[in-house]
Protein backbone atom coordinates (compact mmCIF):
# COMPACT_ATOMS: atom_id res chain seq x y z
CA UNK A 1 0.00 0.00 0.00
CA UNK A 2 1.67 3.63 -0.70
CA UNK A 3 2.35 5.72 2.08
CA UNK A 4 0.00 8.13 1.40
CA UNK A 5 -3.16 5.57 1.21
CA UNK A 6 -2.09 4.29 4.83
CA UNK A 7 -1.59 8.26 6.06
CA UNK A 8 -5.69 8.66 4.56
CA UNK A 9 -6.97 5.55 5.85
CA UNK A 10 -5.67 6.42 9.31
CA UNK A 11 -6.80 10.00 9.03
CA UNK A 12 -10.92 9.03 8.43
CA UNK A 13 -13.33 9.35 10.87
CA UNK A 14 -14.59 6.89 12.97
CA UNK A 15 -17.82 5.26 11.65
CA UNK A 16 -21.02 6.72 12.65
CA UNK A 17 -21.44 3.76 14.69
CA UNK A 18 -18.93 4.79 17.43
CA UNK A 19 -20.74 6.13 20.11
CA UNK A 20 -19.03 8.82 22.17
CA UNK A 21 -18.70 8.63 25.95
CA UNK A 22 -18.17 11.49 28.53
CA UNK A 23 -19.43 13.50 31.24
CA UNK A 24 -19.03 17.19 32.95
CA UNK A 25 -20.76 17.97 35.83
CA UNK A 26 -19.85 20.36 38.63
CA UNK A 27 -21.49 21.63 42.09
CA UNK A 28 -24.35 24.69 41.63
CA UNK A 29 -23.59 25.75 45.46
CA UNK A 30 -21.47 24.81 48.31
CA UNK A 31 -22.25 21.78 50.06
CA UNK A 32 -23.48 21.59 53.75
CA UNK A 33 -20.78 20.65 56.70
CA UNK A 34 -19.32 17.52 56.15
CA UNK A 35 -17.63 15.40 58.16
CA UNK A 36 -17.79 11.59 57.50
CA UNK A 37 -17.87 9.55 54.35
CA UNK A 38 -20.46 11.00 51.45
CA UNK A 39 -21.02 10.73 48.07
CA UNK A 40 -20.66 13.83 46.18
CA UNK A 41 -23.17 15.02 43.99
CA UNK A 42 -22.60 17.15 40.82
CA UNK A 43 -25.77 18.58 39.80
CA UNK A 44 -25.14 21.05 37.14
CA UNK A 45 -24.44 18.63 34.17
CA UNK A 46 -22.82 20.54 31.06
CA UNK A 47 -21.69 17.30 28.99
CA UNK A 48 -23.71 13.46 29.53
CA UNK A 49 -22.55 11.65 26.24
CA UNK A 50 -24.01 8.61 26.55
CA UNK A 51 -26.35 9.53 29.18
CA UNK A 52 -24.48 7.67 31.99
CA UNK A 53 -23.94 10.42 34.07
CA UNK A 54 -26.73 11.01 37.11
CA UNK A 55 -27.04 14.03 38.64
CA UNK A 56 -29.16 13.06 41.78
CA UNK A 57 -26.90 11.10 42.99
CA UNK A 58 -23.76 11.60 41.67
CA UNK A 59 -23.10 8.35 40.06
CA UNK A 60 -21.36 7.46 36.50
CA UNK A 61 -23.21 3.98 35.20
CA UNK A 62 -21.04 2.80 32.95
CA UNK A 63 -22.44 2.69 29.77
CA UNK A 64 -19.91 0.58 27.61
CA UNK A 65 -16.70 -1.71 28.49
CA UNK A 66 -13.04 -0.09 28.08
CA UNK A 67 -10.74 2.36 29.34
CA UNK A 68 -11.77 5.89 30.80
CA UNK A 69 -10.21 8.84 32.63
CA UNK A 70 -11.61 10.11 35.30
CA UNK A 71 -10.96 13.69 37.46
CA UNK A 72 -12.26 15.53 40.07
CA UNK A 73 -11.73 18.91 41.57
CA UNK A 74 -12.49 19.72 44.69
CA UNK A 75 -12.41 23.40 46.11
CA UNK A 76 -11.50 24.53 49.70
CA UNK A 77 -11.72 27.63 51.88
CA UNK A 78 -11.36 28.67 54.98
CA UNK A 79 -10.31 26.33 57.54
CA UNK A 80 -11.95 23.48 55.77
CA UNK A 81 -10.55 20.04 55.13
CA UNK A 82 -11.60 17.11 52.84
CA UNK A 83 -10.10 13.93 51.78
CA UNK A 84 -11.89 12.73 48.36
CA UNK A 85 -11.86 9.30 47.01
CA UNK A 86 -12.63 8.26 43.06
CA UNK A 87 -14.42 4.69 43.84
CA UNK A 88 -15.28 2.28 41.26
CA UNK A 89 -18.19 0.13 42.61
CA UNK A 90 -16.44 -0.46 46.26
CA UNK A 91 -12.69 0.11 45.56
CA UNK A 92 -10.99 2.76 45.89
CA UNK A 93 -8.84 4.21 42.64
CA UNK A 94 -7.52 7.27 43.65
CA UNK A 95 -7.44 9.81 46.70
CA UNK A 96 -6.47 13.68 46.87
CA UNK A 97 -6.66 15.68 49.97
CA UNK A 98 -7.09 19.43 50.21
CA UNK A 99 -6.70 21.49 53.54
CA UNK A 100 -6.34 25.52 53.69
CA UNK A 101 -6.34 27.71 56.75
CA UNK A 102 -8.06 30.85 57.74
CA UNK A 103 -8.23 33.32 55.06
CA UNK A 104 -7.01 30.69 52.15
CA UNK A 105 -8.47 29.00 48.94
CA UNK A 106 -6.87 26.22 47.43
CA UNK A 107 -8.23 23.73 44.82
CA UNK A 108 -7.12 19.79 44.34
CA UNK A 109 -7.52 17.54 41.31
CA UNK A 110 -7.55 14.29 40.93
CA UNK A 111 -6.65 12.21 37.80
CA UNK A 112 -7.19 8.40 37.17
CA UNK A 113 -7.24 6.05 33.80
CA UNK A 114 -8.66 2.37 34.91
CA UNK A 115 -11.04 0.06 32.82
CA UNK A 116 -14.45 -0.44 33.66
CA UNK A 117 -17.01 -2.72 32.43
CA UNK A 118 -20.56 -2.14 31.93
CA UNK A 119 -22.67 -1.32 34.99
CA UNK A 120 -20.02 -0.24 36.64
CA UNK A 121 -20.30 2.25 39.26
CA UNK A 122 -18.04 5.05 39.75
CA UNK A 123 -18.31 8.39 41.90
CA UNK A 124 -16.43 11.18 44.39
CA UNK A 125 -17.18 10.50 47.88
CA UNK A 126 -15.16 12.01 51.20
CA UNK A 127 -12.93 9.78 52.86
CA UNK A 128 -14.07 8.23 56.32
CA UNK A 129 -11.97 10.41 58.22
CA UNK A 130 -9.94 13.43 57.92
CA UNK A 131 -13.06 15.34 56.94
CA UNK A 132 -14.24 18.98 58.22
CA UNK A 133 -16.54 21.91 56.91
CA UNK A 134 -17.70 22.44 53.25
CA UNK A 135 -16.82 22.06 49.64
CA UNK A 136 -16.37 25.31 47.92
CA UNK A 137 -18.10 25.66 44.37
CA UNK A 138 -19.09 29.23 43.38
CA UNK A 139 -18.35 31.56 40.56
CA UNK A 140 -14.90 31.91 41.47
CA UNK A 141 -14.40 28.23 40.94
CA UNK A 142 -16.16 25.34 40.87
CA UNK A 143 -15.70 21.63 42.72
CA UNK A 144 -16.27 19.33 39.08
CA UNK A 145 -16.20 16.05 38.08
CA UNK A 146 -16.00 14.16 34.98
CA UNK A 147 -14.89 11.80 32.80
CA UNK A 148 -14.51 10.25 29.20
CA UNK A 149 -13.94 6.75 27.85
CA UNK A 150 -10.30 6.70 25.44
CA UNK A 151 -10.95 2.89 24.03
């Protein structure tokens, strides 16, 4: 095959088949005073490709078998302290803490690729411990989570 028939057959789209898969959703308001383990909810959905993202309860149903990336962002001020978990049906796949003092803001992120398989459940939830006070979403920055499948 000449080189420039393999460049053009790489180069076309996918088939109209291919079904794309990925979710944005962030927090409208700052949550209540939290200080044991929670789910998160996300209830201002921007993106919901594949409709597996719910907003009432915070939960990604996965829709189709492969690979995915998944972040979070969660938002702290004042003297609050949260440690977040990404959780995949019951195991944990990835943790970030945040903690500021008086008269701070800081924001962490979270970042994980893992397989999942249809049904799957996967959502942000605080840590059992080493919890205190809100989660900061407003418009000078918003807690978020979301993900996408790559394969």
């Amino acid at each position: 095959m000449h080189l420039s028939t393999q460049i053009t057959e790489r180069l076309k789209c996918p088939s109209s088949k291919s079904k794309s898969i990925a979710f944005y959703a962030y927090m409208s308001q700052n949550t209540a005073t939290i200080s044991g383990q929670q789910i998160l909810t996300f209830d201002v959905v921007k993106t919901n490709a594949g409709n597996g993202y719910y907003y009432a309860t915070g939960i990604f149903i996965v829709p189709e078998t492969g690979i995915c990336v998944f972040t979070w962002t969660i938002r702290e001020n004042s003297a609050n302290r949260h440690s977040t978990q990404l959780v995949k049906n019951t195991d944990e796949l990835g943790i970030i803490h945040t903690q500021v003092y008086h008269n701070s803001d800081i924001a962490g992120t979270g970042i994980v690729v893992a397989h999942v398989n249809t049904g799957d459940s996967v959502f942000v939830r605080t840590h059992s411990s080493w919890n205190y006070g809100i989660i900061v979403s407003n418009s000078a920055g918003r807690s978020s989570f979301s993900g996408w499948k790559l394969v």
